[in-house]
C-alpha atoms as a PDB file:
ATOM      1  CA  UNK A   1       0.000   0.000   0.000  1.00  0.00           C
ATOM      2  CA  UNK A   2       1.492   3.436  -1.010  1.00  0.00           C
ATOM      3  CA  UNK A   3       2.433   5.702   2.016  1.00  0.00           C
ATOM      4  CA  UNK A   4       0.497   9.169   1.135  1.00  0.00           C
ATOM      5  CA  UNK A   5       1.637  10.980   4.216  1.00  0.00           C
ATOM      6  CA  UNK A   6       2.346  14.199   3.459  1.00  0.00           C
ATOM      7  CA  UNK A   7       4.803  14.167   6.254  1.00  0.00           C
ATOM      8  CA  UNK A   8       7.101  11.330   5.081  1.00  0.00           C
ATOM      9  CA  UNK A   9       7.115  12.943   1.590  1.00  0.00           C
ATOM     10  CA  UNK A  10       8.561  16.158   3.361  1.00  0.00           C
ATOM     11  CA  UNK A  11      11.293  14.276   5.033  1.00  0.00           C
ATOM     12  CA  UNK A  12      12.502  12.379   2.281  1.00  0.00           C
ATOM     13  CA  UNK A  13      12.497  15.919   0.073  1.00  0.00           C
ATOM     14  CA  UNK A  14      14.713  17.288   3.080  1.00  0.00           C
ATOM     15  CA  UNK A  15      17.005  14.445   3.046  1.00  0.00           C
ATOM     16  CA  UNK A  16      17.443  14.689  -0.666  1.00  0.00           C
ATOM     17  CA  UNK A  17      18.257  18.169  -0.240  1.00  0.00           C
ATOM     18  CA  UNK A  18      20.827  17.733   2.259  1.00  0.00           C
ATOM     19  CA  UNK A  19      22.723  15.356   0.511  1.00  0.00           C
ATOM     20  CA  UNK A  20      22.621  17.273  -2.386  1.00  0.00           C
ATOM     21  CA  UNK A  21      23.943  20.308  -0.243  1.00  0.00           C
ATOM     22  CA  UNK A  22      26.480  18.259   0.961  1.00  0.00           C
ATOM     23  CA  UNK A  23      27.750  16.710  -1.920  1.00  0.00           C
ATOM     24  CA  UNK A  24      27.522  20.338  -3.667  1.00  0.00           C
ATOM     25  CA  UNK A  25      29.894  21.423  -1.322  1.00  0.00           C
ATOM     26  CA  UNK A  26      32.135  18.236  -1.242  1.00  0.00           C
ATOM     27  CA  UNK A  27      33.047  19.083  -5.228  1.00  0.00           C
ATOM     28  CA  UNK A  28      33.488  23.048  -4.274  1.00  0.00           C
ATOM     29  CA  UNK A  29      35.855  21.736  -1.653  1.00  0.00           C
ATOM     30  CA  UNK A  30      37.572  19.159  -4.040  1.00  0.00           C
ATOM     31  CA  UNK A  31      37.591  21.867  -6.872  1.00  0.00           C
ATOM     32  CA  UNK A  32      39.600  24.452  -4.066  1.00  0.00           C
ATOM     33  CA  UNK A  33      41.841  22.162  -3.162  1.00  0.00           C
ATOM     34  CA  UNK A  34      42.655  21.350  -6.611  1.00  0.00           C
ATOM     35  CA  UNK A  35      42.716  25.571  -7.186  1.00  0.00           C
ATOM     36  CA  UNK A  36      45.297  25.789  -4.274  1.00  0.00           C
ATOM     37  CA  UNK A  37      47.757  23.198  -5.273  1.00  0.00           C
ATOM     38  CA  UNK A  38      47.874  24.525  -8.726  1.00  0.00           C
ATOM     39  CA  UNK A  39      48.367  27.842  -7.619  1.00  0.00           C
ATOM     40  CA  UNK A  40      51.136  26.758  -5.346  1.00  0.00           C
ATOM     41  CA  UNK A  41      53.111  24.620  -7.901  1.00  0.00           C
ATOM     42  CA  UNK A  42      52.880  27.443 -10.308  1.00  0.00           C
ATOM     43  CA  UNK A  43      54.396  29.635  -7.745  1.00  0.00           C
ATOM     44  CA  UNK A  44      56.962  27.339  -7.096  1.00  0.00           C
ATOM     45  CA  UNK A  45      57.970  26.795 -11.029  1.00  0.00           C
ATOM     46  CA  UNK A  46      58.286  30.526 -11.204  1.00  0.00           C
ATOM     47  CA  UNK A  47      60.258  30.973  -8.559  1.00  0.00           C
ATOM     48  CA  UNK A  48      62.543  27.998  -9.236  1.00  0.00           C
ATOM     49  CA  UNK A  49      62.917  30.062 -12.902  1.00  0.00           C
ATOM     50  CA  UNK A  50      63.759  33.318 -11.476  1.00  0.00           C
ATOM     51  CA  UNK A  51      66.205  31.931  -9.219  1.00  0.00           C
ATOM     52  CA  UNK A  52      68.050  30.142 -12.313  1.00  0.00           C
ATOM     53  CA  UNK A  53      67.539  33.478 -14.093  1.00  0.00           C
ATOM     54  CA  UNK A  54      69.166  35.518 -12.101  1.00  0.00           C
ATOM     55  CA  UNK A  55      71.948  32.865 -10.571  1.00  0.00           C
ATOM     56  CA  UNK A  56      72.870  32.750 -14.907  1.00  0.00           C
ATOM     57  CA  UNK A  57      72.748  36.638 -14.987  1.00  0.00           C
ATOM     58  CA  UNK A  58      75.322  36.712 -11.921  1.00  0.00           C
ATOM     59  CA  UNK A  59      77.516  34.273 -13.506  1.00  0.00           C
ATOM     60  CA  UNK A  60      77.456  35.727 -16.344  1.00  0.00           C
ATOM     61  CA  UNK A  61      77.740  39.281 -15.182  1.00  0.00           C
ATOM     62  CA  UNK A  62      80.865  37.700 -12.971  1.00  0.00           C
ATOM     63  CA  UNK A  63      82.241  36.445 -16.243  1.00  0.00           C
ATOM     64  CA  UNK A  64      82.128  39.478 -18.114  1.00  0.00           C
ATOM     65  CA  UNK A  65      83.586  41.625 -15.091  1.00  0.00           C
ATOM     66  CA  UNK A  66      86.253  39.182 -14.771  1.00  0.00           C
ATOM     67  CA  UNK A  67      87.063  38.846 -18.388  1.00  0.00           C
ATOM     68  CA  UNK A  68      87.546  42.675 -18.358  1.00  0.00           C
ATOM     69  CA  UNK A  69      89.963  43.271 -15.639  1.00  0.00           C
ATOM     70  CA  UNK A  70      93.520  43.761 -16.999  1.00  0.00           C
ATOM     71  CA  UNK A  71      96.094  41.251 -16.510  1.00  0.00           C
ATOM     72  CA  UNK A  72      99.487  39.750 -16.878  1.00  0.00           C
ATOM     73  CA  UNK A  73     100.355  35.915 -17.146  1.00  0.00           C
ATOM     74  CA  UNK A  74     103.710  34.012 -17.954  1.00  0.00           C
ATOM     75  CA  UNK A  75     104.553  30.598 -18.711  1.00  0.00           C
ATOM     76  CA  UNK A  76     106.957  30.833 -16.530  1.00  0.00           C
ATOM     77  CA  UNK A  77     103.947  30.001 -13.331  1.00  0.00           C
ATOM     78  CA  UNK A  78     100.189  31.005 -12.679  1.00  0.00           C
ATOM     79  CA  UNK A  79      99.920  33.509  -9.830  1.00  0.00           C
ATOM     80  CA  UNK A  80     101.623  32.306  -6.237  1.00  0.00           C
ATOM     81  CA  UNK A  81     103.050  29.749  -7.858  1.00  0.00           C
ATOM     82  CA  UNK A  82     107.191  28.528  -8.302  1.00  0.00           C
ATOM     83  CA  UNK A  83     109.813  30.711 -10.408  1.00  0.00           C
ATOM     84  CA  UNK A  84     111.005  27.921 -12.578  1.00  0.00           C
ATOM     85  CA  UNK A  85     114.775  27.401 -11.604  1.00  0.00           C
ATOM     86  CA  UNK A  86     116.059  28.560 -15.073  1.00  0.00           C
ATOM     87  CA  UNK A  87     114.619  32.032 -14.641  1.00  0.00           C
ATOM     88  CA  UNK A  88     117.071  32.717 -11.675  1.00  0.00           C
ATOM     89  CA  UNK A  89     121.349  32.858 -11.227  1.00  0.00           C
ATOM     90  CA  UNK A  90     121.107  29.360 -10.169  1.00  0.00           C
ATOM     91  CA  UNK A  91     119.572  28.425 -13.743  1.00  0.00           C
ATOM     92  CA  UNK A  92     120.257  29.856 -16.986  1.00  0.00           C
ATOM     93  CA  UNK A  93     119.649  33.608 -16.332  1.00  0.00           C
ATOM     94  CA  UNK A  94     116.547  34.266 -18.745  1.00  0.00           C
ATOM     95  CA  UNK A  95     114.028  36.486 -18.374  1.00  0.00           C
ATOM     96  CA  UNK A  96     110.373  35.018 -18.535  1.00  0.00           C
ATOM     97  CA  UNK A  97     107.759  35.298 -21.499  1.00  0.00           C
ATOM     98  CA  UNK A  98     104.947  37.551 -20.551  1.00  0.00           C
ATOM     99  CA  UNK A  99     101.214  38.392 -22.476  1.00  0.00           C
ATOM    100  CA  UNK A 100      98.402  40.549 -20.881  1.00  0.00           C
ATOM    101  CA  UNK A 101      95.142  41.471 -21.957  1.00  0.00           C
ATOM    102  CA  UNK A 102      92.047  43.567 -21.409  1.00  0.00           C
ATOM    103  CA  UNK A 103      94.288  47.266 -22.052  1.00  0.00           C
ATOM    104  CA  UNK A 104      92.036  50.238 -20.357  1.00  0.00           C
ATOM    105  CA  UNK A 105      90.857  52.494 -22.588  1.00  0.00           C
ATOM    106  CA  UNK A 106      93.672  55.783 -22.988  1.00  0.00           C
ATOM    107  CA  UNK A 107      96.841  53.478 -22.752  1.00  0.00           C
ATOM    108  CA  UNK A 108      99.581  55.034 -24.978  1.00  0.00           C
ATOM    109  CA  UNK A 109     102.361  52.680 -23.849  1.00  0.00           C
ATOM    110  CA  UNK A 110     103.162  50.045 -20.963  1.00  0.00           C
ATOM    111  CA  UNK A 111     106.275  49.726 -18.627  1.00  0.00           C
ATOM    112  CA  UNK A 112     107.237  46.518 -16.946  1.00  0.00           C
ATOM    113  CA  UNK A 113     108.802  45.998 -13.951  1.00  0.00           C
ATOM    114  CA  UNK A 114     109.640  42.945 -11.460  1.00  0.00           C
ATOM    115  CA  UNK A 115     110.749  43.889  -8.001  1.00  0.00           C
ATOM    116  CA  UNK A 116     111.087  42.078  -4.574  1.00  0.00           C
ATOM    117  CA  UNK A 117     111.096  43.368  -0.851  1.00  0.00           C
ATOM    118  CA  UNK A 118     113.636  41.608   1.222  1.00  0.00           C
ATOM    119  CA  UNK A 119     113.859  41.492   5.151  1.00  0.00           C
ATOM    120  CA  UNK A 120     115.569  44.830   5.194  1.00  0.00           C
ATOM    121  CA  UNK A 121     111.922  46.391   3.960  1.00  0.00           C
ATOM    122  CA  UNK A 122     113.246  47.807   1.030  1.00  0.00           C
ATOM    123  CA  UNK A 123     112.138  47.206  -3.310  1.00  0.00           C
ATOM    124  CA  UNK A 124     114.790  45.943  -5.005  1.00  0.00           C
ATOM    125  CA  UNK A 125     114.096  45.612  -9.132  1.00  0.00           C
ATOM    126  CA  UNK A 126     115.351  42.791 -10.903  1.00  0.00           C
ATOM    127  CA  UNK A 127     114.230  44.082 -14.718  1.00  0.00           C
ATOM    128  CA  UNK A 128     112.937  47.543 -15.934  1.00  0.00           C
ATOM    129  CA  UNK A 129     111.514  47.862 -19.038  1.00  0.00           C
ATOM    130  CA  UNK A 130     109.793  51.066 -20.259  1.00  0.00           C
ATOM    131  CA  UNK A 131     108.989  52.569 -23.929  1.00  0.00           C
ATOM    132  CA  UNK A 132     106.406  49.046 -24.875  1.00  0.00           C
ATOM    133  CA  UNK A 133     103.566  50.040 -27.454  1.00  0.00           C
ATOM    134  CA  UNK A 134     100.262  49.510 -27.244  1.00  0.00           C
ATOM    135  CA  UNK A 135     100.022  47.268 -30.471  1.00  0.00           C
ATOM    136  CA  UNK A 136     102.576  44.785 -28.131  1.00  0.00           C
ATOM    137  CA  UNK A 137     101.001  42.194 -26.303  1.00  0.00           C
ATOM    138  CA  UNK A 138     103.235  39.496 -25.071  1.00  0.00           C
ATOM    139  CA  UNK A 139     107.063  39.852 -24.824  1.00  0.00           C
ATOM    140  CA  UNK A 140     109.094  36.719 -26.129  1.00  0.00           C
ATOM    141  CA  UNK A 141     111.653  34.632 -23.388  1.00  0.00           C
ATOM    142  CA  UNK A 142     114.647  36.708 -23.512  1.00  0.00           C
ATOM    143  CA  UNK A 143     113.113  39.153 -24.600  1.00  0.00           C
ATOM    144  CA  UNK A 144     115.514  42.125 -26.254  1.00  0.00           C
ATOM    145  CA  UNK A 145     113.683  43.643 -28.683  1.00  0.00           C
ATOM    146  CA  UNK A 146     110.518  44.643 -27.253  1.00  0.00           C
ATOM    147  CA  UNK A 147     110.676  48.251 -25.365  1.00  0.00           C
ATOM    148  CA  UNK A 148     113.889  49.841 -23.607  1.00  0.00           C
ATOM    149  CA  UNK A 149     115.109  47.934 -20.839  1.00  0.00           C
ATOM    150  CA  UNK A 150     116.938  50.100 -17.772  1.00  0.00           C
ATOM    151  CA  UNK A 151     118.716  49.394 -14.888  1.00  0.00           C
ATOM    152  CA  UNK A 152     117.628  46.994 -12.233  1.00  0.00           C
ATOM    153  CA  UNK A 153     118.903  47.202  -8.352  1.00  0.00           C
ATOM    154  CA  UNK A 154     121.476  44.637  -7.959  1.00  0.00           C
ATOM    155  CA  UNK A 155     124.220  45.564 -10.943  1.00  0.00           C
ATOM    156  CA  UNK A 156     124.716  49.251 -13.366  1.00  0.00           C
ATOM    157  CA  UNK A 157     123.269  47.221 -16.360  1.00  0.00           C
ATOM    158  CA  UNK A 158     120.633  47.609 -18.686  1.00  0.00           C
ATOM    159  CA  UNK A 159     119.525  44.151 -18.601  1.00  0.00           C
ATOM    160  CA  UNK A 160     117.347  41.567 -16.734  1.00  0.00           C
ATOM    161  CA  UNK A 161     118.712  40.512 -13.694  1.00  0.00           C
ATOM    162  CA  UNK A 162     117.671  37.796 -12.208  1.00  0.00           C
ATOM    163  CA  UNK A 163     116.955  36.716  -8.733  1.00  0.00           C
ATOM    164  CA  UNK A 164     119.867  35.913  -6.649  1.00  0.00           C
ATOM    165  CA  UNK A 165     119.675  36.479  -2.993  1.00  0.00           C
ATOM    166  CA  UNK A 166     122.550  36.068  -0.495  1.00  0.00           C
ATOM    167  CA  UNK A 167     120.637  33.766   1.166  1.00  0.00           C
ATOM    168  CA  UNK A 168     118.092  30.923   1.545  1.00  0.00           C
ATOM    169  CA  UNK A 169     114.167  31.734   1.891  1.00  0.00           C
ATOM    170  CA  UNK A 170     111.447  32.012  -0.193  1.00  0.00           C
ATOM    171  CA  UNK A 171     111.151  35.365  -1.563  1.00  0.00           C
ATOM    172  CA  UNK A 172     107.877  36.749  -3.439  1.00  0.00           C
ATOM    173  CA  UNK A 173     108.777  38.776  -6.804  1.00  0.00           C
ATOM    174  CA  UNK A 174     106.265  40.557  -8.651  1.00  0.00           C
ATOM    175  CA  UNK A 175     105.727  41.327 -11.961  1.00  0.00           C
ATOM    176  CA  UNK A 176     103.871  44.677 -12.613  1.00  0.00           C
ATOM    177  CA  UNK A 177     102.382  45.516 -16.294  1.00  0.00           C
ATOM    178  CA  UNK A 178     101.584  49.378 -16.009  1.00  0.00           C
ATOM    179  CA  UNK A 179      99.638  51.176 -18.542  1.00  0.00           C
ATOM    180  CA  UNK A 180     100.213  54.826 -19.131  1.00  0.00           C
ATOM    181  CA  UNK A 181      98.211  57.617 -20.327  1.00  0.00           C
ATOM    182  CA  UNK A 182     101.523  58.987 -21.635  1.00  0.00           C
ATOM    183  CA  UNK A 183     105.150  58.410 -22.467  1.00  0.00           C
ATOM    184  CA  UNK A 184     107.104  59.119 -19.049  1.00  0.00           C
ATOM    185  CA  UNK A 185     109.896  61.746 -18.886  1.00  0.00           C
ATOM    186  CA  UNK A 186     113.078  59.925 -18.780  1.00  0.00           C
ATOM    187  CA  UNK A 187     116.927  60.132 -19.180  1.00  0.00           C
ATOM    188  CA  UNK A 188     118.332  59.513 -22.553  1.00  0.00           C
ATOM    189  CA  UNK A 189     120.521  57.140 -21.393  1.00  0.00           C
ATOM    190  CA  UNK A 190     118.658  54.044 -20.225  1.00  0.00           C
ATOM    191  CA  UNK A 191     121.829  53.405 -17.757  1.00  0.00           C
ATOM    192  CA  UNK A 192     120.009  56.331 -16.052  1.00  0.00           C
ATOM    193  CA  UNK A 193     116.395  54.506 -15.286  1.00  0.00           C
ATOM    194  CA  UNK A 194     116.344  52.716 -12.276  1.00  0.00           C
ATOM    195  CA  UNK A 195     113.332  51.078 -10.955  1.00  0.00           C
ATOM    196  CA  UNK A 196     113.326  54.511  -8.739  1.00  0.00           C
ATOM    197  CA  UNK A 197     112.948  56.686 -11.363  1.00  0.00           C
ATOM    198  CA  UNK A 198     110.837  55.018 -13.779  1.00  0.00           C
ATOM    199  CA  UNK A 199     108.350  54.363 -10.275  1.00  0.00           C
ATOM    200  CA  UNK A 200     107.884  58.375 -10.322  1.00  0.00           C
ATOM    201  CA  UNK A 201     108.562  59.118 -14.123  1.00  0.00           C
ATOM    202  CA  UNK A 202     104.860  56.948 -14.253  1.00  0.00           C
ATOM    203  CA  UNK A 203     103.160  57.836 -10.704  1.00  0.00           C
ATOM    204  CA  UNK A 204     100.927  60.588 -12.167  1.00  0.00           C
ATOM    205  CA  UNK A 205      99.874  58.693 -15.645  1.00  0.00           C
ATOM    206  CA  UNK A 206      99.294  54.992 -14.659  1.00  0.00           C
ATOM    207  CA  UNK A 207      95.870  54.581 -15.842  1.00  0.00           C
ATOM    208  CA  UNK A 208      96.068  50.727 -14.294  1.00  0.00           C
ATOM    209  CA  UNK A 209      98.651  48.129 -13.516  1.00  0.00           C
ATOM    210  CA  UNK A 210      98.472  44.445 -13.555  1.00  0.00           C
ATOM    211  CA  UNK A 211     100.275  42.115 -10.944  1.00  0.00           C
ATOM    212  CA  UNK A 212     102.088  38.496 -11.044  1.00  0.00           C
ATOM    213  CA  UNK A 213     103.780  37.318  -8.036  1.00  0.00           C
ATOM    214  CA  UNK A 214     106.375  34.317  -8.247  1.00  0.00           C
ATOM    215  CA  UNK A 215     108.451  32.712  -5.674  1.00  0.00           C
ATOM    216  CA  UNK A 216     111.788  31.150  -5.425  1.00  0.00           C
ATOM    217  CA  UNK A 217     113.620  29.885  -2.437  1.00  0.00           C
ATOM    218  CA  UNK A 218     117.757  29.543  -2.646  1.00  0.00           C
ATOM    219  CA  UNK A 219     118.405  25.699  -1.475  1.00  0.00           C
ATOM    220  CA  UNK A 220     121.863  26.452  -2.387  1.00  0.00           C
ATOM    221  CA  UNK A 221     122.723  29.650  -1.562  1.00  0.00           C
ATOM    222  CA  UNK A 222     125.784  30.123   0.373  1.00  0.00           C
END
């Protein structure tokens, strides 16, 4: 026998609305959740990018601002390294091969020099080179032909002169590239330049120098 109650047709119409309430708002709840993760992996991927971006853009920029800085390098050692025996008394006496790169912008002409500081505080030079032009750069072993070499501390020769202490240690000597906004006043006679005078000849137009420092310790120095 059908049920006619008006009552019982009420409740069942209230239960079917509540589960459809219910399940309405189980999907809007499903469909956030979805909305939220989505959102929060995008903003994840982004950031991941940007951080690759701009960790590229440093290494790059790092790159470029190191590939511009000038400087001086020999095969005779990478900076800090060992003065290879033959470039000393104790070896055959020659002076090293030398190249640079990156010139500032101005440079007319380079001097070299390479000069040590012994315990007594003071700069000796061991070569002095002035007059090199700007289309030079590298300088052959031996070099005699490139520039106008002066007078280094130890004898009244124009000539390289290599190191040679009096006495075991390992001493630092440092090879300095400058380049000049002009050619430097100097004696005729390059018997006259010293590492002294060419040092102030250049003081007031040194647009930028470049460094390498090489060591060598006398095991048989007497």
């Amino acid at each position: 026998m059908e049920n006619n109650d008006p009552l019982d047709r009420t409740e069942k119409k209230e239960r079917v609305i509540v589960i459809s309430r219910k399940m309405l708002w189980t999907f809007i709840s499903i469909i956030l959740f979805i909305l939220i993760i989505t959102s929060v992996l995008a903003l994840l991927l982004v950031n991941k990018s940007s951080e690759k971006t701009t960790s590229s853009s440093a290494i790059n920029s790092s790159a470029t601002s190191t590939d511009k800085v000038f400087s001086l390098v020999s095969d005779a050692g990478a900076d800090g390294e060992i003065l290879p025996i033959e470039y000393t008394c104790d070896g055959s006496s020659s002076s090293p091969a030398l190249s640079w790169s990156n010139i500032p912008d101005g440079t007319k002409e380079f001097a070299l020099m390479m000069s040590t500081i012994p315990v007594d505080g003071s700069t000796k030079w061991s070569w002095v080179v002035y007059g090199i032009p700007t289309s030079t750069a590298s300088i052959e072993k031996n070099n005699k032909t490139v520039g106008t070499t002066g007078v280094g501390s130890h004898k009244t020769i124009a000539e390289y002169q290599p190191p040679c202490s009096q006495g075991p240690g390992l001493n630092k000597y440092t090879f300095t590239l400058y380049a000049l906004s002009a050619s430097p006043e100097l004696p005729d006679d390059p018997l006259q330049v010293t590492g002294e005078v060419l040092t102030k000849a250049i003081s007031n137009i040194t647009l930028d120098s470049a460094n390498l420092n090489l060591h060598y310790q006398r095991f048989n120095a007497e």
